[in-house]
C-alpha atoms as a PDB file:
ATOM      1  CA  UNK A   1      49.673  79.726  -7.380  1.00  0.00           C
ATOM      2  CA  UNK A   2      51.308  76.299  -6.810  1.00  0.00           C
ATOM      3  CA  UNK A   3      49.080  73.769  -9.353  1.00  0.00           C
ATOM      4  CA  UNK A   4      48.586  70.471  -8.989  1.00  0.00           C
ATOM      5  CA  UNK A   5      47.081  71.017  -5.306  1.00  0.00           C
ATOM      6  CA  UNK A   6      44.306  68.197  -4.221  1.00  0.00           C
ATOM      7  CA  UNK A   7      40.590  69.490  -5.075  1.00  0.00           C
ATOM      8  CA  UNK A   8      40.052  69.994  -1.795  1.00  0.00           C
ATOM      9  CA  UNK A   9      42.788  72.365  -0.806  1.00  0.00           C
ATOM     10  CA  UNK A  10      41.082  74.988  -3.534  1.00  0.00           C
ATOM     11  CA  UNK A  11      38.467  77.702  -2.705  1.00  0.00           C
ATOM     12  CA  UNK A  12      35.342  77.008  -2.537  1.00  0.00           C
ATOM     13  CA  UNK A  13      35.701  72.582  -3.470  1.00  0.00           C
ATOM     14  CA  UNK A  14      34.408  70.811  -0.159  1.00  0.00           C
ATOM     15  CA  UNK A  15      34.828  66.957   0.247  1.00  0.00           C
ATOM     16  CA  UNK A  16      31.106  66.744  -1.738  1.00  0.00           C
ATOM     17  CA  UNK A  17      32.181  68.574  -4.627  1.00  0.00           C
ATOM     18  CA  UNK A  18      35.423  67.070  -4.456  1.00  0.00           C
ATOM     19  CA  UNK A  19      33.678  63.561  -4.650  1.00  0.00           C
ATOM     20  CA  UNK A  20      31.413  65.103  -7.416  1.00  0.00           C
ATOM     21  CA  UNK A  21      34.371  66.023  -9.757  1.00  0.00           C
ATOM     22  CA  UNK A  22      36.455  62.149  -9.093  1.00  0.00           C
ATOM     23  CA  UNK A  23      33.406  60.283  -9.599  1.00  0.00           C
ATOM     24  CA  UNK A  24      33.678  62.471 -13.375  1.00  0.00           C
ATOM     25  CA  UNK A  25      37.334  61.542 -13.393  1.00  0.00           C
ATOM     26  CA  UNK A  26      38.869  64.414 -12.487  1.00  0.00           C
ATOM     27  CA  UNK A  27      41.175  64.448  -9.040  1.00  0.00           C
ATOM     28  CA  UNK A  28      43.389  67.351  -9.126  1.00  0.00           C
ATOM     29  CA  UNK A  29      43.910  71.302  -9.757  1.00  0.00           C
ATOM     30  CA  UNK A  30      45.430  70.754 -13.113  1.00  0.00           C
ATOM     31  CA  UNK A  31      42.658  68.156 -14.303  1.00  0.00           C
ATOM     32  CA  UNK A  32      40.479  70.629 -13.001  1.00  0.00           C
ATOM     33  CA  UNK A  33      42.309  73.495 -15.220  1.00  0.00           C
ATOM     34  CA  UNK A  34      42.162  70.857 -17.867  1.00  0.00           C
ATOM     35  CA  UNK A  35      38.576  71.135 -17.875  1.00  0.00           C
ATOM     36  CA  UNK A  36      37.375  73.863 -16.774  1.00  0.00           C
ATOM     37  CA  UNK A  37      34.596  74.676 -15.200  1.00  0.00           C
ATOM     38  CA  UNK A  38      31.869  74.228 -17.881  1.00  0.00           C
ATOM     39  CA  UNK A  39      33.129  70.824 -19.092  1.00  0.00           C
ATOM     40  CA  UNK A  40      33.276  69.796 -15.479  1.00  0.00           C
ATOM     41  CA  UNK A  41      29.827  70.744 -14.862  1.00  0.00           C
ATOM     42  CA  UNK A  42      28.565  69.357 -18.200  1.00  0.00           C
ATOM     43  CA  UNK A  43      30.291  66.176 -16.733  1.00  0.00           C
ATOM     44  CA  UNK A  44      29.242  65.867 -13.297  1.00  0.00           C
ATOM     45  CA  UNK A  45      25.530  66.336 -14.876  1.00  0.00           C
ATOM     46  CA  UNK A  46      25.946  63.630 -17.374  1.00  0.00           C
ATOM     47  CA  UNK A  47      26.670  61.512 -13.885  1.00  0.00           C
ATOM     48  CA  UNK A  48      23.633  62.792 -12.139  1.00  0.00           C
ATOM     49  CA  UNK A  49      20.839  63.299 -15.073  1.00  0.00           C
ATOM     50  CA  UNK A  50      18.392  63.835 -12.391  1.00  0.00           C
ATOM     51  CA  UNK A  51      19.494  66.078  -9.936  1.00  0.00           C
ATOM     52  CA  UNK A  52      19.233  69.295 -10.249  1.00  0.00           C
ATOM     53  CA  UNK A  53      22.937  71.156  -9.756  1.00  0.00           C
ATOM     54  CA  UNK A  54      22.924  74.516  -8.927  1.00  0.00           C
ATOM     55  CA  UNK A  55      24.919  76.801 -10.676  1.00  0.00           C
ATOM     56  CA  UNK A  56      26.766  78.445  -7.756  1.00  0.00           C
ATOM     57  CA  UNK A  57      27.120  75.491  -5.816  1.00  0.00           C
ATOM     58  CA  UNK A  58      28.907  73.798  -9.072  1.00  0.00           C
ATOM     59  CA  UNK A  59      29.790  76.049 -11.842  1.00  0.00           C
ATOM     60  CA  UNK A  60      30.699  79.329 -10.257  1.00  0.00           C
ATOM     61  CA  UNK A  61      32.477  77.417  -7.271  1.00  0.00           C
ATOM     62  CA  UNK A  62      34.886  75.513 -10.022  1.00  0.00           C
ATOM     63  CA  UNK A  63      35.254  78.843 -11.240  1.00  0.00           C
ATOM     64  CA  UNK A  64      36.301  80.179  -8.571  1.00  0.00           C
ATOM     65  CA  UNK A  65      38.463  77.652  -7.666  1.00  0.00           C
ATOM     66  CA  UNK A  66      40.397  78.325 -10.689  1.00  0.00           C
ATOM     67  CA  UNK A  67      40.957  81.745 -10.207  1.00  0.00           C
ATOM     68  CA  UNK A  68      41.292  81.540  -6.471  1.00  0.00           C
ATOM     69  CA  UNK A  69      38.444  83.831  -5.697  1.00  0.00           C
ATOM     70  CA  UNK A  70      34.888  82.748  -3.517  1.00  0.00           C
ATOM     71  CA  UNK A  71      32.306  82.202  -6.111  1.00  0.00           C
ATOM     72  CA  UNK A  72      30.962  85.264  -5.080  1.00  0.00           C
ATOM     73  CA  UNK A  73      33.548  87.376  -6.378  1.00  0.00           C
ATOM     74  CA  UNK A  74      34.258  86.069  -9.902  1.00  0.00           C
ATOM     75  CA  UNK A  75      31.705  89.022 -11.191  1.00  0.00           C
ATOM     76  CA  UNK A  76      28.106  88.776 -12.682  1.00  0.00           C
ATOM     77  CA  UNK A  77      29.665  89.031 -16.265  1.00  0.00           C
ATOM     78  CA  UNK A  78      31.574  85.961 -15.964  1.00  0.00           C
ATOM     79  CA  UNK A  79      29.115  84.126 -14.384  1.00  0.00           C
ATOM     80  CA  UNK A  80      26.421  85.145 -17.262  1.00  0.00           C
ATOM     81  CA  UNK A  81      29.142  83.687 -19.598  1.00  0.00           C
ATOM     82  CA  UNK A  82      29.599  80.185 -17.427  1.00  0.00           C
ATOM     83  CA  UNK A  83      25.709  80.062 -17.797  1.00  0.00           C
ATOM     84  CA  UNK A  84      25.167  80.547 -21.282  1.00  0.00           C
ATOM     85  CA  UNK A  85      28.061  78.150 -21.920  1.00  0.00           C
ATOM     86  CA  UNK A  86      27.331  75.106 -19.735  1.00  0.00           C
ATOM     87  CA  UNK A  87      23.833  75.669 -21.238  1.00  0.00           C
ATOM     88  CA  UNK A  88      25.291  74.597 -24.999  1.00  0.00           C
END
């Protein structure tokens, strides 16, 4: 998997998401990787306290875009995991 690839050219990151994750200071695949996909969630939160961010839409699809796989695919154990941990 070439890294370093713009946010956008990943699975499941649209331009919204994509805005989402620079506004938290993150702009590329490897920040991404950097992160992860909890810590990015726990940040773009922090950004929006009052919005409610659901999990697929945000935490599975960063997921996802790590692994290259649609959110849908990364498994219900892993995604049970991503909950309980973004939930710390």
């Amino acid at each position: 998997m070439k890294k370093n690839r713009k946010l956008t050219s990943l699975k499941n990151i649209g331009s919204k998401i994509a805005r989402r994750l620079n506004e938290a200071g993150i702009f590329s695949e490897d920040e991404l990787r950097f992160y992860g996909a909890v810590e990015a969630h726990k940040m773009i939160k922090k950004n929006h306290p009052n919005e409610t961010l659901p999990v697929c839409y945000y935490l599975y699809s960063f997921e996802g875009a790590l692994c290259d796989k649609h959110w849908n695919e990364i498994g219900e154990e892993k995604k049970q995991k991503l909950k309980k941990d973004v939930e710390v």
